[in-house]
Protein backbone atom coordinates (compact mmCIF):
# COMPACT_ATOMS: atom_id res chain seq x y z
CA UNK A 1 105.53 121.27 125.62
CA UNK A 2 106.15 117.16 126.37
CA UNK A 3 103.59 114.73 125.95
CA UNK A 4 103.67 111.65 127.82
CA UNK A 5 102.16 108.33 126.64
CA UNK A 6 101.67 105.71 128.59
CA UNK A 7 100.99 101.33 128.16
CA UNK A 8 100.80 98.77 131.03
CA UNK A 9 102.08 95.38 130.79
CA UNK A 10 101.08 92.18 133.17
CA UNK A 11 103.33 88.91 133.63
CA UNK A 12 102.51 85.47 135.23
CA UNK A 13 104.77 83.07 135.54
CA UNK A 14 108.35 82.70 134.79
CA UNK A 15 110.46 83.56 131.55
CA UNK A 16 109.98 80.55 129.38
CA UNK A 17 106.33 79.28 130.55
CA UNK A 18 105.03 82.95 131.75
CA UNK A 19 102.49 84.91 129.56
CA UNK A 20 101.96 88.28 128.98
CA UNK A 21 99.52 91.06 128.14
CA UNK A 22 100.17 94.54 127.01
CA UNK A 23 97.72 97.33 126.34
CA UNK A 24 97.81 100.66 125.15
CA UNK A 25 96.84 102.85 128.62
CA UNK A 26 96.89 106.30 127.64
CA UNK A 27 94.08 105.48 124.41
CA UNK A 28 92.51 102.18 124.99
CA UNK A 29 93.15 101.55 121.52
CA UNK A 30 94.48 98.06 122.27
CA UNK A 31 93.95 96.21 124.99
CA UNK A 32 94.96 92.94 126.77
CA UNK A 33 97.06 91.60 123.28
CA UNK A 34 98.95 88.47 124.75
CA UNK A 35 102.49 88.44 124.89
CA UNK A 36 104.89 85.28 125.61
CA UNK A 37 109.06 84.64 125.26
CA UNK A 38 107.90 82.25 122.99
CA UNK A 39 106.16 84.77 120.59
CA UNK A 40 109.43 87.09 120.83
CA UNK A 41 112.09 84.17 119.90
CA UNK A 42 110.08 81.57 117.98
CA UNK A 43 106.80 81.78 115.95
CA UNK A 44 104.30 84.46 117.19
CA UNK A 45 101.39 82.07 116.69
CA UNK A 46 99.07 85.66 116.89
CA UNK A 47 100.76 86.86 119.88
CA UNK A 48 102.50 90.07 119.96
CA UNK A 49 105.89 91.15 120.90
CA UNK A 50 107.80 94.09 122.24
CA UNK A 51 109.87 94.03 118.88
CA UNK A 52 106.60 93.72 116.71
CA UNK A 53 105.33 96.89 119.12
CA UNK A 54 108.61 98.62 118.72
CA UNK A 55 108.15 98.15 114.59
CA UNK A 56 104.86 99.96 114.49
CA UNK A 57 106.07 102.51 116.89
CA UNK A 58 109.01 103.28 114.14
CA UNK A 59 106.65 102.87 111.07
CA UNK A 60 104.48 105.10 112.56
CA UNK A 61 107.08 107.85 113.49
CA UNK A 62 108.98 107.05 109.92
CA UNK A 63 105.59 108.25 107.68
CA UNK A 64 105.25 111.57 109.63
CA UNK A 65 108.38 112.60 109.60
CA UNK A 66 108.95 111.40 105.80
CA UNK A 67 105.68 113.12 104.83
CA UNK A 68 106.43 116.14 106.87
CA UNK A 69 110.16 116.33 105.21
CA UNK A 70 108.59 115.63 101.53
CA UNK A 71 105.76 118.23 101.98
CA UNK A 72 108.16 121.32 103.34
CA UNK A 73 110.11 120.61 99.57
CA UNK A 74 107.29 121.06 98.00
CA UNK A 75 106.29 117.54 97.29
CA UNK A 76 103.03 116.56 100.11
CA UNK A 77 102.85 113.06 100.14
CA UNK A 78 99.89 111.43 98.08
CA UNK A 79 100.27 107.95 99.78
CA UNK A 80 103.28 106.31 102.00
CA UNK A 81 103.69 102.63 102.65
CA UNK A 82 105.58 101.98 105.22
CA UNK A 83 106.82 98.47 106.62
CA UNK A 84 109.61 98.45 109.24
CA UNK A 85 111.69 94.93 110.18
CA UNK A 86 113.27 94.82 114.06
CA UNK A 87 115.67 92.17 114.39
CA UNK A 88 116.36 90.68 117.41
CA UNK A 89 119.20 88.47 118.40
CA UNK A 90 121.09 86.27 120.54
CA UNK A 91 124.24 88.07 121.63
CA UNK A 92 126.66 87.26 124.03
CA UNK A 93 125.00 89.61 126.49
CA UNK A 94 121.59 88.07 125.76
CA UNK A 95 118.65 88.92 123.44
CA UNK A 96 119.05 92.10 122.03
CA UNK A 97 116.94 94.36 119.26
CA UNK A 98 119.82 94.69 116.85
CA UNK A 99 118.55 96.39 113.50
CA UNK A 100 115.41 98.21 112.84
CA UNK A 101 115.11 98.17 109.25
CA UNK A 102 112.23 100.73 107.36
CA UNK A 103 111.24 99.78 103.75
CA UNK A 104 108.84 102.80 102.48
CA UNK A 105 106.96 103.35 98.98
CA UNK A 106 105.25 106.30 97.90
CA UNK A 107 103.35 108.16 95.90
CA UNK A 108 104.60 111.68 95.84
CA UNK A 109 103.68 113.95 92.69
CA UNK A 110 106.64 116.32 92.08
CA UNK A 111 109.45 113.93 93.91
CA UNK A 112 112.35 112.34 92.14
CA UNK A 113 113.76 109.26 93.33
CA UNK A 114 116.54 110.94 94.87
CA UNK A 115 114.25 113.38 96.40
CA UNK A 116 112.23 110.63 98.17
CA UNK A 117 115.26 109.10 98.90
CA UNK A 118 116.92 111.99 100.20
CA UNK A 119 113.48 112.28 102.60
CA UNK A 120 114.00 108.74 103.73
CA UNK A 121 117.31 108.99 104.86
CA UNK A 122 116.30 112.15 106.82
CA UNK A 123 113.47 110.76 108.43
CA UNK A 124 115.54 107.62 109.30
CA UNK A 125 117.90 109.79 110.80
CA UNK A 126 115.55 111.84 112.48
CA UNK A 127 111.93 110.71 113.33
CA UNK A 128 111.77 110.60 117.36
CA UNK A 129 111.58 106.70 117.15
CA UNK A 130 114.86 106.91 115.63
CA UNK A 131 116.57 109.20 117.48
CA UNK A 132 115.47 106.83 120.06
CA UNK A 133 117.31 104.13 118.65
CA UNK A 134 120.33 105.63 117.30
CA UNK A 135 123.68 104.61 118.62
CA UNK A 136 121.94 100.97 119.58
CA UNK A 137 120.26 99.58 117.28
CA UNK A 138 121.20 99.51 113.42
CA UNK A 139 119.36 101.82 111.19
CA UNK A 140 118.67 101.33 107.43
CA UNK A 141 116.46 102.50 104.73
CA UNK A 142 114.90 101.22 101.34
CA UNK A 143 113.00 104.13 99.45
CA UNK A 144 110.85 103.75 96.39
CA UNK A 145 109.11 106.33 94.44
CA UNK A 146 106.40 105.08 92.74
CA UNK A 147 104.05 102.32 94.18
């Protein structure tokens, strides 16, 4: 069975002066959040970004699968926190998302570190988000048991 999601996106202007709005189509959960060059490049100022939308999109995905990998051991998740870092930079080729970077905490009665740990690398490796990245953008995870 697929599922499709879906978002809009307007533009005015050009590149550099243009702004922006994105919102969440399919749920209405977000609408209309302003987006600029200037808030991808520079300081967001309270304007979103693709990168900052592609970071919740991968924290998001990351706590599932982690809490789904963690509860088939045994171990159901009590709490995750999950932060993820995209980094974009200026390549030869232009702009490019270049590392997405998840840093996850969590409270899991009945995991060892290297259990957790062991569950974060697997759901780096294999959360949908992820899979969408893989092969372009760097992956990397920080796992902490315990708070």
């Amino acid at each position: 069975m697929a599922t499709t999601r879906r978002a809009t996106a307007t533009w005015s202007g050009d590149l550099l002066s243009g702004r922006g709005s994105v919102t969440a189509a399919t749920t209405g959960i977000f609408r209309e959040q302003p987006t600029t060059w200037a808030a991808r490049t520079e300081e967001p100022e309270g304007t979103t970004s693709p990168e900052e939308l592609l970071a919740a999109a991968h924290a998001s995905c990351f706590s599932m699968a982690c809490s789904n990998i963690l509860a088939k051991a045994g171990t159901p998740v009590t709490r995750l926190d999950v932060e993820v870092a995209v980094t974009a930079e200026k390549r030869e080729a232009g702009w490019t998302v270049a590392s997405s970077h998840v840093t996850v905490r969590g409270t899991v009665p009945g995991a060892t570190q290297e259990s957790f740990a062991a569950a974060a690398a697997q759901a780096k490796d294999g959360c949908p988000i992820s899979r969408a990245l893989k092969g372009n953008v760097e992956l990397s995870v920080e796992a902490t048991l315990g708070g």
